[in-house]
Protein backbone atom coordinates (compact mmCIF):
# COMPACT_ATOMS: atom_id res chain seq x y z
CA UNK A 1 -4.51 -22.08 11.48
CA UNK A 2 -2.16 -19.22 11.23
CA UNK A 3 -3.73 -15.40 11.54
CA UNK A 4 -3.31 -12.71 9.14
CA UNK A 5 -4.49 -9.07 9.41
CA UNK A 6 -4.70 -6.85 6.21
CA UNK A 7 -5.42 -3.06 6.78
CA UNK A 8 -7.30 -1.42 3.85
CA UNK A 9 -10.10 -3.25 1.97
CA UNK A 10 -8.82 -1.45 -1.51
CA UNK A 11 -8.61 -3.95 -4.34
CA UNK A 12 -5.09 -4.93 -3.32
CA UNK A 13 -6.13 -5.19 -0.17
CA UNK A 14 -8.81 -7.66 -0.90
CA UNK A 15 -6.83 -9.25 -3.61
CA UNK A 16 -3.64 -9.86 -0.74
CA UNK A 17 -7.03 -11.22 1.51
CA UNK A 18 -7.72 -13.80 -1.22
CA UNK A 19 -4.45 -15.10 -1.71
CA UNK A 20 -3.46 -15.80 1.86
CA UNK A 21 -6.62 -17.64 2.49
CA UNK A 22 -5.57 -19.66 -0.44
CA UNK A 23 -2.54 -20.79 1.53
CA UNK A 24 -4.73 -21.57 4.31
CA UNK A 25 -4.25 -18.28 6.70
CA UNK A 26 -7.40 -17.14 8.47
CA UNK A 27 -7.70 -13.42 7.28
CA UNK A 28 -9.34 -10.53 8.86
CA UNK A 29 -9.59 -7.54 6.52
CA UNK A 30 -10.06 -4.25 8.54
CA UNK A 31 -11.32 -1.20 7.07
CA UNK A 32 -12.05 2.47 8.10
CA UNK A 33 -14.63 2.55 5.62
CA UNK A 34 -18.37 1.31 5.71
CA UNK A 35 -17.55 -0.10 2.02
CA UNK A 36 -15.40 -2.45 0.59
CA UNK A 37 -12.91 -1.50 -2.95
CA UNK A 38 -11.33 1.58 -1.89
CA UNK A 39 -10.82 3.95 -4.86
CA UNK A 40 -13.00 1.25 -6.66
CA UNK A 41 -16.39 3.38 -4.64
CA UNK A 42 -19.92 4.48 -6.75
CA UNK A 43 -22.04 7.84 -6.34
CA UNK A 44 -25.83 7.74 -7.13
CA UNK A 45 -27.70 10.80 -8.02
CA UNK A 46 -31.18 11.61 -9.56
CA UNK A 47 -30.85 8.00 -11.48
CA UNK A 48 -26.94 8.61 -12.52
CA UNK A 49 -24.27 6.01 -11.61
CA UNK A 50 -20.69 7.05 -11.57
CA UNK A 51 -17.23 5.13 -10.78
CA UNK A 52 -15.75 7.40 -8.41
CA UNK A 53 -12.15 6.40 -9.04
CA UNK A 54 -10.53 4.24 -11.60
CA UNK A 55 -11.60 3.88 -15.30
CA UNK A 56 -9.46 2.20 -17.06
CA UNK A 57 -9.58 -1.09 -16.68
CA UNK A 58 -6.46 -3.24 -18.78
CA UNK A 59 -5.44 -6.72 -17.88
CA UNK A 60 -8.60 -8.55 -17.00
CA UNK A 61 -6.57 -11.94 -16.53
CA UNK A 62 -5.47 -10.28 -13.02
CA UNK A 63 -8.98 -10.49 -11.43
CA UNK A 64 -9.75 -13.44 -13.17
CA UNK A 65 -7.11 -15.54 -11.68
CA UNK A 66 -7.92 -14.71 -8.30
CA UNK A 67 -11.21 -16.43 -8.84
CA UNK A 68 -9.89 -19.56 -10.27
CA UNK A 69 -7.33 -19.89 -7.72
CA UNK A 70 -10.56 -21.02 -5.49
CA UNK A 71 -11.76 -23.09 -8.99
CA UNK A 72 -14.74 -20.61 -9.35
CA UNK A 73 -15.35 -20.01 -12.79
CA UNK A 74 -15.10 -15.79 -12.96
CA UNK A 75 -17.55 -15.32 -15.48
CA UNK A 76 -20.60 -16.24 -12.78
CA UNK A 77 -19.16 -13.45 -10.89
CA UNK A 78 -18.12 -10.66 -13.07
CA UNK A 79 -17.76 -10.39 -17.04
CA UNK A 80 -16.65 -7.60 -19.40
CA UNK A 81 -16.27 -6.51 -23.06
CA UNK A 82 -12.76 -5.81 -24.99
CA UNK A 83 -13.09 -2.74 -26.51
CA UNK A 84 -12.64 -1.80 -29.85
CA UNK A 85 -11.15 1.72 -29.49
CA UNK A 86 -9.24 2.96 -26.44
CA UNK A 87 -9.99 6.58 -26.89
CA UNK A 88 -11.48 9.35 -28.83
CA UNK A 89 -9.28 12.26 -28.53
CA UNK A 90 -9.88 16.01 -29.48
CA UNK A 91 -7.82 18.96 -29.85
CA UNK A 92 -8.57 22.85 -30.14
CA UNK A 93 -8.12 23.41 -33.58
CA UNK A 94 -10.87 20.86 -34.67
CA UNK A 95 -8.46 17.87 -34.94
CA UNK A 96 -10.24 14.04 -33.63
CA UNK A 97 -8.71 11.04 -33.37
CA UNK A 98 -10.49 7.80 -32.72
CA UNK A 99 -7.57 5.58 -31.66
CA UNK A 100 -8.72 1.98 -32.42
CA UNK A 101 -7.18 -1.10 -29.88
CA UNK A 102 -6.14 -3.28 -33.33
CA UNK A 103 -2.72 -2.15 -33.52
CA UNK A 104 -2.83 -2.40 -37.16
CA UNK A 105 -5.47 -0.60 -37.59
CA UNK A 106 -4.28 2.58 -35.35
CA UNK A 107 -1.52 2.83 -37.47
CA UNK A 108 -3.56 3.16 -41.15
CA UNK A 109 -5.50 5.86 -39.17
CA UNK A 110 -2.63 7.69 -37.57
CA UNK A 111 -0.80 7.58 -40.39
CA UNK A 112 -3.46 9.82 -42.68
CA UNK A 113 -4.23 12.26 -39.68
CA UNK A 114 -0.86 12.85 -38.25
CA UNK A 115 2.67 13.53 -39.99
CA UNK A 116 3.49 10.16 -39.46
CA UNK A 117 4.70 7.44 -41.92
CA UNK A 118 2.94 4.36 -40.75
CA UNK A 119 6.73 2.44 -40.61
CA UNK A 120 8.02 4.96 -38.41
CA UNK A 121 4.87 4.14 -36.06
CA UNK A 122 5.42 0.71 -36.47
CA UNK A 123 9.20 1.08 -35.31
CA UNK A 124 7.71 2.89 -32.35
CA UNK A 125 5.09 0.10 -31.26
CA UNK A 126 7.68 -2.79 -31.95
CA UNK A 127 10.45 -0.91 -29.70
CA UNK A 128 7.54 -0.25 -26.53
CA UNK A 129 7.04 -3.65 -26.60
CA UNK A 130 10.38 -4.80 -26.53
CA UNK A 131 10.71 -2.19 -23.22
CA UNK A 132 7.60 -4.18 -21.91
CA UNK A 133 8.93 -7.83 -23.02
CA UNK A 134 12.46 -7.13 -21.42
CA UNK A 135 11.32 -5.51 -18.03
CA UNK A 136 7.96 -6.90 -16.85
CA UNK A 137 8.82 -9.77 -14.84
CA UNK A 138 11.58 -7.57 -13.07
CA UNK A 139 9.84 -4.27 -12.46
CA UNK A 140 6.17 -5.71 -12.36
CA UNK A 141 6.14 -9.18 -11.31
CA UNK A 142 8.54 -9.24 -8.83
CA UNK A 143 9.72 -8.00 -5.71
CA UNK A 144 12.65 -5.16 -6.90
CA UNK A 145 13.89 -5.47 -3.27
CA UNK A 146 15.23 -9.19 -2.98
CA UNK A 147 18.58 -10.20 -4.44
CA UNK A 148 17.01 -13.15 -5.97
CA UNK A 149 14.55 -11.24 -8.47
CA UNK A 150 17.97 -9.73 -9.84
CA UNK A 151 20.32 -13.76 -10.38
CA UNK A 152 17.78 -14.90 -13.34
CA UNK A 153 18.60 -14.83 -17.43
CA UNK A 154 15.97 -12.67 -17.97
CA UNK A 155 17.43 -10.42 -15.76
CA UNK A 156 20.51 -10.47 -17.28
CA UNK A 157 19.19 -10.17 -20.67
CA UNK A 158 17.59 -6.73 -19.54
CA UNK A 159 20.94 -5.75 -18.07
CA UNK A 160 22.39 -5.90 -21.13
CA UNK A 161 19.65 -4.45 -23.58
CA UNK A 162 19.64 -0.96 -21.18
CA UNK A 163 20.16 1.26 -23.97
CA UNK A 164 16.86 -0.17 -25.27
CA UNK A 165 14.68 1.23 -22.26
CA UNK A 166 15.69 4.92 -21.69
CA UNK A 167 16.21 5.21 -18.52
CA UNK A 168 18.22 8.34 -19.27
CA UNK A 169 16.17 10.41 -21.23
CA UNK A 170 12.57 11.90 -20.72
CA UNK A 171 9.40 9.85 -22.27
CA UNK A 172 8.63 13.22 -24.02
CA UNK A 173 12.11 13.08 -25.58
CA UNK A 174 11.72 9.53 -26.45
CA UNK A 175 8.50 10.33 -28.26
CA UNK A 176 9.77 13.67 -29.95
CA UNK A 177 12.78 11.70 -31.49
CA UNK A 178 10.08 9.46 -32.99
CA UNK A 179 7.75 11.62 -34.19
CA UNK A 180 7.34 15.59 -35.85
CA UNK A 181 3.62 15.80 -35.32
CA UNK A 182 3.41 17.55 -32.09
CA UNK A 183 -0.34 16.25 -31.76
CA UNK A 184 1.19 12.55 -31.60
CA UNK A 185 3.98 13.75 -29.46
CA UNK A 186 0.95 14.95 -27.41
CA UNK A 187 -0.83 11.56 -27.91
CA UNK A 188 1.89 9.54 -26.59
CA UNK A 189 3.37 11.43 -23.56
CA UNK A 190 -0.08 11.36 -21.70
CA UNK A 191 0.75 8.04 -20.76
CA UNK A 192 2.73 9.80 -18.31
CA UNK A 193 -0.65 10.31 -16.54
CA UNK A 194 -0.78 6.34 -16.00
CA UNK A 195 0.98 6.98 -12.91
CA UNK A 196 0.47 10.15 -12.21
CA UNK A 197 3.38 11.90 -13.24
CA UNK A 198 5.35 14.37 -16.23
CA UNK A 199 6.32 13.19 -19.32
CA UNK A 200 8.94 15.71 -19.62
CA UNK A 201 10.39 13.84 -16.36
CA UNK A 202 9.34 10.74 -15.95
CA UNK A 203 12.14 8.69 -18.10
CA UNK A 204 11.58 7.05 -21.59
CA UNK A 205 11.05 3.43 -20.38
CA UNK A 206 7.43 4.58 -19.17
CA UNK A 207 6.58 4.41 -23.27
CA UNK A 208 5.90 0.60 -22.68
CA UNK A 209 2.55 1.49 -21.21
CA UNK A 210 0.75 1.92 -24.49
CA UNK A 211 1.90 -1.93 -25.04
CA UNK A 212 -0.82 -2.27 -22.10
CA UNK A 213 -3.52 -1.15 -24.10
CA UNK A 214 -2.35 -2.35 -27.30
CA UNK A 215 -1.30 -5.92 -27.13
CA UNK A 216 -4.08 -6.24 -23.66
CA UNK A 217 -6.41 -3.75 -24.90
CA UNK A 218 -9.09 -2.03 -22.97
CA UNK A 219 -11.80 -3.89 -21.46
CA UNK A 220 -15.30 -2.68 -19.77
CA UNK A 221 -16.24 -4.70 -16.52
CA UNK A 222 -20.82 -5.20 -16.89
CA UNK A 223 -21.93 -3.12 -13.93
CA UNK A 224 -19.28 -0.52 -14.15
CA UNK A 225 -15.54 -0.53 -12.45
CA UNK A 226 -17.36 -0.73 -9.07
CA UNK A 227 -18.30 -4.36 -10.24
CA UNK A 228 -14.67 -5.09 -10.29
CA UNK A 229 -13.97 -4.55 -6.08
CA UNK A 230 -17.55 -5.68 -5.80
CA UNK A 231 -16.97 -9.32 -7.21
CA UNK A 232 -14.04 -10.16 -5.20
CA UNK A 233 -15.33 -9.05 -1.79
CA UNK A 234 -17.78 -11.79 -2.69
CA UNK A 235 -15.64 -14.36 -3.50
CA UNK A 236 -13.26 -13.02 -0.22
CA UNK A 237 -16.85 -13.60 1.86
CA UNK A 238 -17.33 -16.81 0.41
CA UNK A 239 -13.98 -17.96 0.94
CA UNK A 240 -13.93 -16.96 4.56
CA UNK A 241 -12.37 -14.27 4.75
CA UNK A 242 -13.30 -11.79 7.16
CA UNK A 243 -14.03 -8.06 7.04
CA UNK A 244 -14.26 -5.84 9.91
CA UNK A 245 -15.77 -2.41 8.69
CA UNK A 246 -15.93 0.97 10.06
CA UNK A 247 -13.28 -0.27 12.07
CA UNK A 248 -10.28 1.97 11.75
CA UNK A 249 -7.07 0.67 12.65
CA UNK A 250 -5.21 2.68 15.20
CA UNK A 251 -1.81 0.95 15.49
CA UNK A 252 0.39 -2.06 14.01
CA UNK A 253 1.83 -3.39 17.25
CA UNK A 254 5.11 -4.29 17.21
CA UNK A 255 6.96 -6.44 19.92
CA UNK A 256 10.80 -7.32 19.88
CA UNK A 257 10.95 -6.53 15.50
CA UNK A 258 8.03 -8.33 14.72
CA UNK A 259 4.63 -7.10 14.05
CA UNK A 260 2.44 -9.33 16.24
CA UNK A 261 -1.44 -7.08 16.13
CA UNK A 262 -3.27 -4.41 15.62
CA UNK A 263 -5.07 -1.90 17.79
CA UNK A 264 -8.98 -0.54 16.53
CA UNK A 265 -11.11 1.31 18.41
CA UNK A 266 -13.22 -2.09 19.45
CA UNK A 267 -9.88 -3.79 20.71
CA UNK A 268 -6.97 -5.58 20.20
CA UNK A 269 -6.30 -8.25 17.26
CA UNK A 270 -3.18 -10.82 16.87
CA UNK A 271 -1.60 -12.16 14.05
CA UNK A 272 1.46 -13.91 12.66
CA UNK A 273 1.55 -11.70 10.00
CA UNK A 274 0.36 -7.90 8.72
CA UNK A 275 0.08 -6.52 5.43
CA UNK A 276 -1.08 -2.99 4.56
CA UNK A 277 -2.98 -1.56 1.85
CA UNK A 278 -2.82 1.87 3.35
CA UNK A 279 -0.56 4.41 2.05
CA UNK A 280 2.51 3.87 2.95
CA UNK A 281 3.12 7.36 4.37
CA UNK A 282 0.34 7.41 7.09
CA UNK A 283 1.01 3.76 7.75
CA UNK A 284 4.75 4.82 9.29
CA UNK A 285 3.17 7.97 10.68
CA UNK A 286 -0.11 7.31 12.10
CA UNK A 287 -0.04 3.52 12.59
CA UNK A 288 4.12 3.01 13.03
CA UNK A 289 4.31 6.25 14.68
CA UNK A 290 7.35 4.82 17.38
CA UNK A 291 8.87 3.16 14.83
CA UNK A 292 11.92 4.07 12.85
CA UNK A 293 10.02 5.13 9.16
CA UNK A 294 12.17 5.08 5.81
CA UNK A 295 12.56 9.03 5.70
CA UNK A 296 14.48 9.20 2.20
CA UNK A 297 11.02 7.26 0.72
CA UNK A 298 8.53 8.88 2.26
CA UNK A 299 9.97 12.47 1.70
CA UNK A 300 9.74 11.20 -2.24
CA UNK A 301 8.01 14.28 -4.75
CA UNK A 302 3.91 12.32 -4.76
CA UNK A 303 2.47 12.18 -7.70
CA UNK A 304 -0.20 13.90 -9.60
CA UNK A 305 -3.74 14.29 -8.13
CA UNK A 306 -7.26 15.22 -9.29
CA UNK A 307 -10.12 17.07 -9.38
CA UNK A 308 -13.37 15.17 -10.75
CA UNK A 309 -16.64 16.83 -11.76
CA UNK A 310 -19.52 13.90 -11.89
CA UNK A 311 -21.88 15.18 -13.99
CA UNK A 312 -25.23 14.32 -15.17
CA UNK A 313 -26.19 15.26 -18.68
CA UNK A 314 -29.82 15.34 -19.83
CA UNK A 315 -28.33 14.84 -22.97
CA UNK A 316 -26.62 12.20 -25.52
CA UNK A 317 -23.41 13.22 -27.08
CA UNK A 318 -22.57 10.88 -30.13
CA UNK A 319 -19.32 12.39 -30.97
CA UNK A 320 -18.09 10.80 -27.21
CA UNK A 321 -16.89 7.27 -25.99
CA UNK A 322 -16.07 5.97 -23.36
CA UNK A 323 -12.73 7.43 -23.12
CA UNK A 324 -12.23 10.69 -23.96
CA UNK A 325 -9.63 13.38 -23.83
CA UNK A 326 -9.16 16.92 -25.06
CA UNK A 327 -6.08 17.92 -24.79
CA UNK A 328 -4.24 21.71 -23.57
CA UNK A 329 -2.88 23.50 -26.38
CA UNK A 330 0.45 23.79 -23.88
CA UNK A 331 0.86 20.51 -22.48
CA UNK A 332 4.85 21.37 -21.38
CA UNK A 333 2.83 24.75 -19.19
CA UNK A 334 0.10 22.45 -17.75
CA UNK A 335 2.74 19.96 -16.35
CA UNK A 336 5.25 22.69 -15.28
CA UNK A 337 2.07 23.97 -13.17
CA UNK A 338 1.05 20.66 -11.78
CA UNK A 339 4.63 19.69 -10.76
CA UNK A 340 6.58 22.93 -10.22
CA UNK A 341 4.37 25.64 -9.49
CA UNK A 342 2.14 23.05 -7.40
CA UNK A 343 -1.11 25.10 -9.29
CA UNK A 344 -3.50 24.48 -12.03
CA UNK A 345 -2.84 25.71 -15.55
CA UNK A 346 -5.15 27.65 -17.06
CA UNK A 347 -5.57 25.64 -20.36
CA UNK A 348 -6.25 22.05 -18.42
CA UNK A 349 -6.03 18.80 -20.19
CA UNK A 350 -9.59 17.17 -19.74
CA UNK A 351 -10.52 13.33 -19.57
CA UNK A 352 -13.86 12.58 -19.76
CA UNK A 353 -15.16 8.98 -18.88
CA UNK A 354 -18.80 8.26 -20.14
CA UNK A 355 -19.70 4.47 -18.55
CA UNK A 356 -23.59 4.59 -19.93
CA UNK A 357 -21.94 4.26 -23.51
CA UNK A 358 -21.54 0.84 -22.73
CA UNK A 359 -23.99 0.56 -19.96
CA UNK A 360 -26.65 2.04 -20.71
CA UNK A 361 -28.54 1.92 -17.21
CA UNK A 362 -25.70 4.43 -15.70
CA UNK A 363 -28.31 7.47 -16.78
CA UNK A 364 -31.57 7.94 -17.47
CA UNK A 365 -32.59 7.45 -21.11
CA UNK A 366 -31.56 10.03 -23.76
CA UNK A 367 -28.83 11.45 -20.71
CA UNK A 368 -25.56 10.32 -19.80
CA UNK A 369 -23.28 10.16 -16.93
CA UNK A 370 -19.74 12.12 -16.96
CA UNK A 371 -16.80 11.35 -15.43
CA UNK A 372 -14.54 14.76 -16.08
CA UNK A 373 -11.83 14.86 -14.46
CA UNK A 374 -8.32 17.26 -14.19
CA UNK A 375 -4.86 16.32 -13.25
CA UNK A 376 -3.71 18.90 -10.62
CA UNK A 377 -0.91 18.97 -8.45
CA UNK A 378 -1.65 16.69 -4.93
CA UNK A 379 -3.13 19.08 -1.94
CA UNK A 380 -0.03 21.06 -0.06
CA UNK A 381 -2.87 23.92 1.19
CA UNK A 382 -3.79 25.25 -2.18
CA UNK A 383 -7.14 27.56 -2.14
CA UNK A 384 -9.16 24.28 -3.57
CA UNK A 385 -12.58 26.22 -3.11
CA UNK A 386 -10.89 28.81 -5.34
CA UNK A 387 -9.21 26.49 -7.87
CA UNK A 388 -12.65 24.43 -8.47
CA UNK A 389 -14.57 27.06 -9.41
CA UNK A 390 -11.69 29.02 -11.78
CA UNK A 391 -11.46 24.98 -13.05
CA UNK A 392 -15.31 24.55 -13.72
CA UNK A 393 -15.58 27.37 -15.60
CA UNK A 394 -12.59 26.69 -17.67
CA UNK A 395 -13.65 23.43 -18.58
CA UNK A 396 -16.96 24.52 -19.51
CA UNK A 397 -15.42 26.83 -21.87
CA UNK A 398 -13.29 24.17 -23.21
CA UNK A 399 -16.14 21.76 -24.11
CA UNK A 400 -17.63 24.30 -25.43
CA UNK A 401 -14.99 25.54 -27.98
CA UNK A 402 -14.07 21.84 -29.02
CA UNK A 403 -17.50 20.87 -29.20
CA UNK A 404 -19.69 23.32 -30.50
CA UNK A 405 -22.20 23.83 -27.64
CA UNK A 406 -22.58 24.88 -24.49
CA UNK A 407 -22.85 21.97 -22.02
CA UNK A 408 -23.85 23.40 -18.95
CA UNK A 409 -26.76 23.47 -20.19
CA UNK A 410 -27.48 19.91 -19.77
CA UNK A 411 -26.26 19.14 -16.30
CA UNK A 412 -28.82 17.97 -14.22
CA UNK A 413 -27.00 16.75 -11.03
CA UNK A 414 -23.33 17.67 -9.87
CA UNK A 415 -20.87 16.65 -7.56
CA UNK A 416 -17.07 17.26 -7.00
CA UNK A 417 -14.10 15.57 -5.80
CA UNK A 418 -11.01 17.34 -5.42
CA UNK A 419 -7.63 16.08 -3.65
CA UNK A 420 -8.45 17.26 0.01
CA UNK A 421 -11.80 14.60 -0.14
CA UNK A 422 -9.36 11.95 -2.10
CA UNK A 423 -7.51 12.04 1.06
CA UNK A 424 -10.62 11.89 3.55
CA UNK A 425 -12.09 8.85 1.71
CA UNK A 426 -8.78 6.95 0.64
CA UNK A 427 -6.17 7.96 3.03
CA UNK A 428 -3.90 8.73 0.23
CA UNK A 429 -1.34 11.08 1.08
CA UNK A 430 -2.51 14.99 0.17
CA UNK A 431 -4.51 13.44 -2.16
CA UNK A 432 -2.26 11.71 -4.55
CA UNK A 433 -3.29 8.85 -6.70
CA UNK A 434 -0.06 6.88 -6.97
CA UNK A 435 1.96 7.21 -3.72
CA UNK A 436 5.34 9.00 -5.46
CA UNK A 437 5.53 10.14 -8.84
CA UNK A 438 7.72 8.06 -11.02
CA UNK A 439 9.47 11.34 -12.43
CA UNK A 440 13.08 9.82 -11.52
CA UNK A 441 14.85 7.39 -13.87
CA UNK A 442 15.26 5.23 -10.79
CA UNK A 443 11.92 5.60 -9.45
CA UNK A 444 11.23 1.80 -9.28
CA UNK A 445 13.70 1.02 -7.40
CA UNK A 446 12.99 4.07 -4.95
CA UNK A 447 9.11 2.84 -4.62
CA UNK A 448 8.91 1.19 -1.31
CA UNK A 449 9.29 -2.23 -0.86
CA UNK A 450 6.53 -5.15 -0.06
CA UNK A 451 7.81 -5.65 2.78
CA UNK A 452 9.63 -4.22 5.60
CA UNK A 453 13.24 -4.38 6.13
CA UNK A 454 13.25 -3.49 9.53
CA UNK A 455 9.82 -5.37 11.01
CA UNK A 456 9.55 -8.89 10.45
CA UNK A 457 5.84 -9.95 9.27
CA UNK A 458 5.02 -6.87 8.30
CA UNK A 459 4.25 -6.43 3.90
CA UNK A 460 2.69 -3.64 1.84
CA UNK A 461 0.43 -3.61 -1.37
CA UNK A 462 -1.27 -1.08 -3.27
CA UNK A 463 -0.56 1.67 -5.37
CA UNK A 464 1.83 3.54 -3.07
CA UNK A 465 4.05 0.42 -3.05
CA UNK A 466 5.85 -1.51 -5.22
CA UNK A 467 5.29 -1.93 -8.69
CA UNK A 468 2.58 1.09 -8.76
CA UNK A 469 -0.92 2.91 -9.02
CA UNK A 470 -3.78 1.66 -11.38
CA UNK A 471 -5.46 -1.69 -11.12
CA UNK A 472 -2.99 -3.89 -12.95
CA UNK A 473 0.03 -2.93 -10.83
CA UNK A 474 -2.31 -3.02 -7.23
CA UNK A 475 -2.91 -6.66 -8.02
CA UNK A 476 0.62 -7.49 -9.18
CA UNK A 477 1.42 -5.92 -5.64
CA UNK A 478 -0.95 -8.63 -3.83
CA UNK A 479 0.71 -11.41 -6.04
CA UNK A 480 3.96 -10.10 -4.95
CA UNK A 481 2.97 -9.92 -1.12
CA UNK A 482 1.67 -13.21 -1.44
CA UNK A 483 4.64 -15.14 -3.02
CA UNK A 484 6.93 -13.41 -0.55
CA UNK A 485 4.79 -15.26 1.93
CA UNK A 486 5.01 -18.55 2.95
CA UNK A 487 2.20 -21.41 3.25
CA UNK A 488 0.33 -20.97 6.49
CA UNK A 489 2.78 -21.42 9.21
């Protein structure tokens, strides 16, 4: 049986793991970590659970499929609920929007709140999913760097509907020739966010992610997002793969163009084939380090990072969700810090994920567990003692003027995560979430390939790859790996 080695036991790394053993490679999964799932980790505190990475979880039929590929039936593993609304969001001036998944419904609603007519919204919805219809099997299902992804109808069909997707103009532009409101302008450009980037850069096509939500919808995985990486280490365990923690590797060893090992700390390891769910930036520089690294790629702008308060709450707020965002009264100023001044605005947009809304055993009875979380700029030696306590405080005065209260009075337990640990626990490059930001009109085709052009055997995955960051694209990345690979050889 042919050997494969993947580095990084992140979801795509588990999810590549899975389908290689399904075409009958033995698989050894090494990780630095003591944990399987990556970003995908928990915290416990004083009887408070908290995801410490991803919330959003969109596109369920990704994990599922990696169960029945093995014929195991993925509700005896892991199970969630579609949810109803995707997000409550809340602005300064007293303005709340409850933005329900039912497409039909979201546009009644917006339509009274906002200065919106509801056919103009419907115009908007009908063109993002047109984007989505004409350009997901080319930018998300398939490899972008192989001439045959680029010879099929659909292909051409996309080639010659290009004024449809934008690719010229900023998402923010795209949205502000839609709409007057400026709070649905604001509504619809923090998609941006979705990878980790401006919507006053990133270009218009990027407006197909609300199709995501909207035609997928939003789902909640029982047990939290942790149960997500949780379930398919299982089934990788079960299936035989094999996982080699706190076992860091040192070096991809390459011989004559091909990558034939890896070196750890406990020794050498062979395969026929490597695929790595590290960033791709220390995987040229720490593991590749004599090897010739794609310069123009890795020198690309990274995206956005974060700082994350986890915050237990003695206290139940009914006017939250499970989603939640309240939103900077100068969005354009936040993003022109985050990307250009490489600082924090003083007026931060806030997200605020609240997983015992659903779950109820995340936090003690009558309390609940937050998730609060900043975009910032990823770590290039910023002051981050500084900028998390200016940030705390600002926060805490946001809540407090949107909500009516004072919540720091009702935090019981605290921790924070800003990009310096993000890079410590995930190896992500200063921190950032997404590998490069997609503020380029050609930044899919600048994302680095799934494989290497100059090593033979050697793929990527994960969110600093090819398609992207977030859950959805990190599998589509192990699906891609996979289906460049052949059966076991």
């Amino acid at each position: 049986m042919s050997k494969a080695i993947v580095i990084g036991a992140g979801i795509a790394g588990i999810a590549s793991a899975l389908r290689l053993r399904h075409k009958g490679y033995e698989v050894s999964v090494f990780e630095a970590n003591t944990y399987a799932g990556g970003k995908l980790h928990v915290l416990e505190r004083k009887g408070f659970r908290f995801d410490m990475g991803p919330s959003l979880f969109t596109m369920p039929h990704l994990v599922d499929e990696l169960f029945l590929l093995f014929g195991k039936e993925p509700g005896d593993y892991f199970t969630y609920i579609q949810k109803e609304e995707l997000c409550r969001y809340f602005w300064e001036d007293g303005t709340r929007f409850s933005a329900k998944a039912d497409p039909k419904e979201f546009v009644e609603e917006a339509e009274l709140l906002f200065d919106v007519k509801s056919h103009v919204l419907e115009r908007y919805l009908k063109n993002v999913r047109e984007k989505y219809e004409l350009t997901a099997e080319l930018f998300l299902e398939n490899s972008l760097h192989k001439a045959a992804t680029f010879l099929s109808v659909k292909t051409l069909r996309a080639v010659l509907q290009l004024y449809k997707l934008h690719l010229n103009t900023s998402l923010h532009k795209v949205n502000r020739a839609y709409f007057k409101d400026e709070k649905l302008v604001q509504l619809f450009d923090r998609y941006a966010t979705y990878n980790g980037s401006s919507p006053y850069s990133t270009p218009g096509i990027m407006s197909m992610i609300p199709h995501l939500e909207m035609h997928h919808g939003t789902f909640f995985p029982r047990g939290g997002m942790h149960r997500i990486g949780q379930s398919l280490f299982q089934l990788a365990e079960e299936e035989g793969v094999s996982f080699h923690f706190s076992e860091k590797v040192q070096q991809i060893i390459v011989e004559k163009g091909k990558a034939v090992g890896v070196n750890t700390p406990k020794g050498t390891y062979h395969a026929e084939l490597m695929v790595s769910n590290m960033d791709v930036y220390p995987t040229y520089r720490k593991l590749l380090a004599k090897e010739k690294a794609p310069e123009k790629t890795l020198a690309q702008e990274r995206s956005s990072s974060a700082l994350i308060f986890y915050w237990g709450m003695n206290h139940s707020f009914p006017e939250l969700d499970l989603h939640n965002i309240f939103f900077s009264k100068n969005y354009g100023k936040e993003f022109e810090y985050i990307f250009e001044k490489k600082s924090m605005y003083r007026d931060p947009t806030l997200y605020i994920n609240i997983s015992s809304k659903n779950h109820p055993s995340d936090a003690p009875i009558g309390g609940e567990n937050w998730f609060v979380m900043v975009n910032t700029p990823a770590n290039v030696g910023q002051d981050w003692e500084r900028m998390k306590s200016k940030c705390r405080e600002q926060v805490l005065q946001k809540l407090e003027s949107i909500l009516g209260l004072d919540v720091r009075q009702y935090i019981v337990c605290e921790e924070v995560l800003d990009p310096i640990g993000i890079e410590e626990r995930t190896s992500s490059y200063r921190g950032a979430l997404y590998g490069a930001a997609s503020n380029d009109r050609l930044a899919a085709f600048l994302r680095h390939p799934n494989f290497s052009q100059r090593i033979q055997n050697l793929y990527f995955c994960g969110g600093s790859v090819h398609p992207g960051g977030g859950i959805p694209l990190c599998l589509l990345s192990a699906k891609i790996v996979s289906e460049l690979i052949p059966e076991t050889i």
